[in-house]
N, C-alpha and C. Protein backbone atom coordinates (compact mmCIF):
# COMPACT_ATOMS: atom_id res chain seq x y z
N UNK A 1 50.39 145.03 122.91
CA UNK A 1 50.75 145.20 121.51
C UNK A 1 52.26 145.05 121.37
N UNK A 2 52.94 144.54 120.37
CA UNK A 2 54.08 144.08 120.34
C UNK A 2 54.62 145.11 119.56
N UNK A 3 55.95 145.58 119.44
CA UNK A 3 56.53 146.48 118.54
C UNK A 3 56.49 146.57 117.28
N UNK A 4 56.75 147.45 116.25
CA UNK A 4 56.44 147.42 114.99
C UNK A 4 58.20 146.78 114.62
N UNK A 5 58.05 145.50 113.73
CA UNK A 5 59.04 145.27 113.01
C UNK A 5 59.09 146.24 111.93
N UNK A 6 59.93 146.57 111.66
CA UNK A 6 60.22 147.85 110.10
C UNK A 6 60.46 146.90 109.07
N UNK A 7 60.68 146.47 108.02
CA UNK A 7 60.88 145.97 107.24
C UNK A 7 62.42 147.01 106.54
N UNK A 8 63.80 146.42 106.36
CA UNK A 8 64.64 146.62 105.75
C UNK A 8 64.58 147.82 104.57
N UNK A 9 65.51 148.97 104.63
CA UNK A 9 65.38 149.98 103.61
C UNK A 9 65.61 149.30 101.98
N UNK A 10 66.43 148.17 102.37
CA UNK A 10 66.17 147.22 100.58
C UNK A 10 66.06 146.18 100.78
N UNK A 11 64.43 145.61 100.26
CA UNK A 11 63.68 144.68 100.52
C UNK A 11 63.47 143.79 99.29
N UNK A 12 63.49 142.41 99.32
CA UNK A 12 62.70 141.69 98.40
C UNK A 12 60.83 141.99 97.87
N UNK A 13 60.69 142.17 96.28
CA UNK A 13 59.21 142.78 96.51
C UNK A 13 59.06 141.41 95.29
N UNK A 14 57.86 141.48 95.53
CA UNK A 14 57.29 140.65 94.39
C UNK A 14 55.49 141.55 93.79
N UNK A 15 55.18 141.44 92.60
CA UNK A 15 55.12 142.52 91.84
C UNK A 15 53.82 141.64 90.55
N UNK A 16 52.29 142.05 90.75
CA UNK A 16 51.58 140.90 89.82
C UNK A 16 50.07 141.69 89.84
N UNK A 17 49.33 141.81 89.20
CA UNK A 17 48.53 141.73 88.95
C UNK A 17 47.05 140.74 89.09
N UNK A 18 45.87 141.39 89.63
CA UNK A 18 44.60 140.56 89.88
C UNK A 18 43.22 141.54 88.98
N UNK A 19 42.82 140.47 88.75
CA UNK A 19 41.59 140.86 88.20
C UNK A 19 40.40 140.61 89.41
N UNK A 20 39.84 142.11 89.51
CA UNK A 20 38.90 142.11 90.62
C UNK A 20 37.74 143.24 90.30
N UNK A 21 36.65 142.92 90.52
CA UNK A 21 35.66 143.80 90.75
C UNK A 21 35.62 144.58 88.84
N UNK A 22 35.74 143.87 88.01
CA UNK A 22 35.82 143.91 87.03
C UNK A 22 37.03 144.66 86.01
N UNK A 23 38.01 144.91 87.07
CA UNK A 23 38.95 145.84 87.01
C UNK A 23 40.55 145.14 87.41
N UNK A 24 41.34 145.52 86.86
CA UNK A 24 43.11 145.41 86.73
C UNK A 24 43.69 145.98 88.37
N UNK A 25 44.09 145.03 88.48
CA UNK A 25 44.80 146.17 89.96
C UNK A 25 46.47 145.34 89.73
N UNK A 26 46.96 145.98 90.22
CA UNK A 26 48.64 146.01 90.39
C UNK A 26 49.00 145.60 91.86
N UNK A 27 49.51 144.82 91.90
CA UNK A 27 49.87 144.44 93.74
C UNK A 27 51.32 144.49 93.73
N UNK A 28 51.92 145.03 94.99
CA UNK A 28 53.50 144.74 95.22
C UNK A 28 53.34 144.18 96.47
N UNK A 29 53.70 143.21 96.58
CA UNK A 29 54.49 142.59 98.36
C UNK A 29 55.99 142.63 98.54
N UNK A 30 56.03 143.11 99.85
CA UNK A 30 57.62 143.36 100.29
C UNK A 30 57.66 142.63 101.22
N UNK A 31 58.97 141.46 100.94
CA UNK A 31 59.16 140.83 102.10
C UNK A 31 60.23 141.16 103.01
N UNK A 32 60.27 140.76 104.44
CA UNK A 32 61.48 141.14 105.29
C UNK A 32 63.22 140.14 104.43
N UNK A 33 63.67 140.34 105.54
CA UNK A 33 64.80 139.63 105.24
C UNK A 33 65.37 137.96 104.23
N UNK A 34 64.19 137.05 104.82
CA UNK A 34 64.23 135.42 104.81
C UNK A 34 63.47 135.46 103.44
N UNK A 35 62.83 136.52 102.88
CA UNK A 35 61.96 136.38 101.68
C UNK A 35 61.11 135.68 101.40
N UNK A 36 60.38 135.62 102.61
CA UNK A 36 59.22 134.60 102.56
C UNK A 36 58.12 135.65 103.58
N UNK A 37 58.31 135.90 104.62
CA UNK A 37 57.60 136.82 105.26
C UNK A 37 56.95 137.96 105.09
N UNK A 38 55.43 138.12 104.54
CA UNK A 38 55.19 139.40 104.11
C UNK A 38 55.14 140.02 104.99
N UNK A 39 56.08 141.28 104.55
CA UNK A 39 56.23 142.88 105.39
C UNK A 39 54.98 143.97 105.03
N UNK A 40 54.68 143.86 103.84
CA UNK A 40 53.79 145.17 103.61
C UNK A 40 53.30 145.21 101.93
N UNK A 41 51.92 145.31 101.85
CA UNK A 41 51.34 145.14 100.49
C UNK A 41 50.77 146.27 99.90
N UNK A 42 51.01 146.67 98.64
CA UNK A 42 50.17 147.83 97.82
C UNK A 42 49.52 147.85 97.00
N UNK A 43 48.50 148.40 96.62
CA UNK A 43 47.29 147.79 95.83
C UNK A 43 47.05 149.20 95.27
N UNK A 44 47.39 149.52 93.39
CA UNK A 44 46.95 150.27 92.89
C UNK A 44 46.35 150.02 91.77
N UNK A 45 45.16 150.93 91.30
CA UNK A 45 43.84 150.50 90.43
C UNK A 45 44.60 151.24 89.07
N UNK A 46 44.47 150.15 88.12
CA UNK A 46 45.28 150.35 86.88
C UNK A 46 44.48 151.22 86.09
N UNK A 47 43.35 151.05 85.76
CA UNK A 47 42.34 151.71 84.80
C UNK A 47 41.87 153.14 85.60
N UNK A 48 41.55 153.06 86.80
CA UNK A 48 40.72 154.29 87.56
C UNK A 48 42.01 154.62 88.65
N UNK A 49 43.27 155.02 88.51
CA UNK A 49 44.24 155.90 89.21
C UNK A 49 43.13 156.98 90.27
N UNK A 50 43.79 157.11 91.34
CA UNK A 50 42.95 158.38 92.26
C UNK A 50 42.04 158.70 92.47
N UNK A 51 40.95 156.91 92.19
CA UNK A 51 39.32 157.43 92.57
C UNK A 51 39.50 157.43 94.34
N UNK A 52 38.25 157.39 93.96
CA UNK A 52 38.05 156.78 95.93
C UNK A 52 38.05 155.63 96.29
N UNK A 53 37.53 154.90 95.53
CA UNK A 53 37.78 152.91 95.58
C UNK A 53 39.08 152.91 95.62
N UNK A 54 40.16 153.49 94.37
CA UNK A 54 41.63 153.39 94.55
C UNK A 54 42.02 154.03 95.98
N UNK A 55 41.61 154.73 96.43
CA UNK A 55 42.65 155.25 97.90
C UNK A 55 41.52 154.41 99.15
N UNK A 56 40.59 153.87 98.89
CA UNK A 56 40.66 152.80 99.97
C UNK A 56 40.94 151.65 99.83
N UNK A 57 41.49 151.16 98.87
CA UNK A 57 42.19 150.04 98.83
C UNK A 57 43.67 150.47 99.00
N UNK A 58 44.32 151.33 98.59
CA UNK A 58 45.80 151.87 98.60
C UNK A 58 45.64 151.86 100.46
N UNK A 59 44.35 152.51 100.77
CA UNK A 59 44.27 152.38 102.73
C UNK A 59 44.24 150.94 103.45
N UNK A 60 43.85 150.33 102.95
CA UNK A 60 43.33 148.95 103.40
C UNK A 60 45.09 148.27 103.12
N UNK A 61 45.53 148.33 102.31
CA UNK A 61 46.83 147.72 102.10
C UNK A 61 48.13 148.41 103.37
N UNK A 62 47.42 149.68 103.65
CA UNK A 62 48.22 150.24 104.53
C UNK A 62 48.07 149.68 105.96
N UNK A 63 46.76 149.68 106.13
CA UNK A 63 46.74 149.33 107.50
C UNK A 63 46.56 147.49 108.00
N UNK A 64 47.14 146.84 106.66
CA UNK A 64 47.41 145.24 106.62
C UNK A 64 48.65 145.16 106.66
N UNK A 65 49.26 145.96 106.01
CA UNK A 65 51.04 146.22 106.26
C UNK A 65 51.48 146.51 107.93
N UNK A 66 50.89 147.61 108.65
CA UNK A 66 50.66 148.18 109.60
C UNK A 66 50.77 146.68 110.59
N UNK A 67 49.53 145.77 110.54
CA UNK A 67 49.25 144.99 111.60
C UNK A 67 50.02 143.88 111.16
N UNK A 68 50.90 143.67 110.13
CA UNK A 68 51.67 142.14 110.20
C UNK A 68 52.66 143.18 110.34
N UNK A 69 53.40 144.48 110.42
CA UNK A 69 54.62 144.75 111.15
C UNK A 69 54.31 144.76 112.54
N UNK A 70 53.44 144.69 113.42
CA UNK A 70 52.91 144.66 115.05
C UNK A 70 52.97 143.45 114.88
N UNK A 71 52.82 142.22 114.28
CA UNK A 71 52.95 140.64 114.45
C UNK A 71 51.60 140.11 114.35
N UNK A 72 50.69 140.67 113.71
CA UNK A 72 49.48 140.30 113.21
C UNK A 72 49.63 139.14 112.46
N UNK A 73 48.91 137.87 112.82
CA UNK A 73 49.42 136.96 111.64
C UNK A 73 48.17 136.54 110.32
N UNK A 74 48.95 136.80 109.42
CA UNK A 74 48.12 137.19 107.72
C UNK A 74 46.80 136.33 107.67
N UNK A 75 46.62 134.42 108.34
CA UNK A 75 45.59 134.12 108.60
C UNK A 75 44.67 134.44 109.12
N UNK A 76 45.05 135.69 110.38
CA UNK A 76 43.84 136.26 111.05
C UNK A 76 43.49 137.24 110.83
N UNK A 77 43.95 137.76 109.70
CA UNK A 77 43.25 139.06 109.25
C UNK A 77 42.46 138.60 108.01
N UNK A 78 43.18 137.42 106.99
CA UNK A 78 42.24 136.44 106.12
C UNK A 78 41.00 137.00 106.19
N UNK A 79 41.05 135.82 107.55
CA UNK A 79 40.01 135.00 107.83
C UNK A 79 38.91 135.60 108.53
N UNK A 80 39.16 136.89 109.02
CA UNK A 80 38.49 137.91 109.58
C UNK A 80 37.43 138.95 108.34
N UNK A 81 38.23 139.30 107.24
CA UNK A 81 37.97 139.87 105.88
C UNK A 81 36.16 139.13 105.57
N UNK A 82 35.28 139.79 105.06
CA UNK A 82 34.08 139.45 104.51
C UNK A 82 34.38 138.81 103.41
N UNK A 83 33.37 138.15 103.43
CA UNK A 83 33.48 136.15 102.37
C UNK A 83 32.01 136.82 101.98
N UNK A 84 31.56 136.46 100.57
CA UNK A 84 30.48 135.40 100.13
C UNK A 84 29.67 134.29 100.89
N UNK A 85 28.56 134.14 100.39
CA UNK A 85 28.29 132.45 100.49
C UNK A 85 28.95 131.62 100.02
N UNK A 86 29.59 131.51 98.89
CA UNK A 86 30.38 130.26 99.03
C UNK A 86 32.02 130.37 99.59
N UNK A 87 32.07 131.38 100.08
CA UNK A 87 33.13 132.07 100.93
C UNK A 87 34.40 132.60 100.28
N UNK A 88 34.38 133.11 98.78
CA UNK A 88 35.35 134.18 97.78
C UNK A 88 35.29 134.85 98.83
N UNK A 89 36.52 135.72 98.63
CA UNK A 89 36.39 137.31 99.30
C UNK A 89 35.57 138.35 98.42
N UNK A 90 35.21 139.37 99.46
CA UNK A 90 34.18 139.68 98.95
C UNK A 90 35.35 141.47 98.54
N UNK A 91 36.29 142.00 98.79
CA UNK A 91 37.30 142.60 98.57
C UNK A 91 38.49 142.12 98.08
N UNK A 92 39.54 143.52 97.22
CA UNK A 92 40.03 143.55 96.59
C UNK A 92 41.63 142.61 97.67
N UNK A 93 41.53 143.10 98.82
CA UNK A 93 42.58 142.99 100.11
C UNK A 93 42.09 141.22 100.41
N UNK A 94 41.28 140.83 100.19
CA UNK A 94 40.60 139.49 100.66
C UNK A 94 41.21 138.45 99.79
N UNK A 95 41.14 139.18 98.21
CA UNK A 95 41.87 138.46 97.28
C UNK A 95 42.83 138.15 97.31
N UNK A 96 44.10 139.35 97.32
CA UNK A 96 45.14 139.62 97.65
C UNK A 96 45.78 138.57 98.83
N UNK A 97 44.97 138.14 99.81
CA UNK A 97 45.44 137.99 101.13
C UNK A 97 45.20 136.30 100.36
N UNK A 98 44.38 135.49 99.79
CA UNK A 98 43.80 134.06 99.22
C UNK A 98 45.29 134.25 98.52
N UNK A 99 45.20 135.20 97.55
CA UNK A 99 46.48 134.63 96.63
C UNK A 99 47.63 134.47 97.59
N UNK A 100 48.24 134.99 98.31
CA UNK A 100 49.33 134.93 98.99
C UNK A 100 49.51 134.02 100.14
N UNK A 101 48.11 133.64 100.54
CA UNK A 101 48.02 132.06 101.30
C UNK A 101 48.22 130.94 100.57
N UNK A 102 48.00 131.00 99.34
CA UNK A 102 48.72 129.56 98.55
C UNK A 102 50.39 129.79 98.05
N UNK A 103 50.39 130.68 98.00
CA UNK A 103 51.95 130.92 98.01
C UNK A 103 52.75 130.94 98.92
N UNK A 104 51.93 130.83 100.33
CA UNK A 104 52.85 130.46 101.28
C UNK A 104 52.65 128.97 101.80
């Protein structure tokens, strides 16, 4: 296992909204230094604040942050994530991870 990169105490974030699971969610990505590299993503549920769907997705964002600071690379956690048949993600983190593969 490789060391945890930290990501910088003032970071570039970028800051947007997805419609998922019939519901508003709020996303922030923080990138390291070069501002292209995602450091760490947060995912909070706009309409339902502090259910339990909201704190396992607020978890799931934690422990995707977690494995691209160890050098996890964002395609293999993608691509690992549960798909559909016609292969959508089938999660809120799956989405999240599609949108930010065309942006990179």
């Amino acid at each position: 296992m490789t060391d945890r990169r930290a990501l910088p105490a003032r970071r570039h974030t970028e800051s947007f909204e997805v419609q998922f699971w019939k519901q508003r969610w709020h996303v922030s990505v923080g990138y390291y230094e070069d501002h292209a590299t995602v450091g760490e993503v947060f995912i909070n549920a706009l309409r339902t604040p502090g259910t339990e769907l909201d704190a396992v997705c607020r978890d799931a964002a934690i422990m995707f942050s977690l494995a691209v600071q160890h050098g996890t690379p964002i395609e293999a956690i993608r691509t690992a994530l549960t798909r559909d048949a016609n292969g959508a993600a089938s999660s809120i983190m799956g989405e999240i991870l599609d949108r930010l593969a065309v942006v990179q």
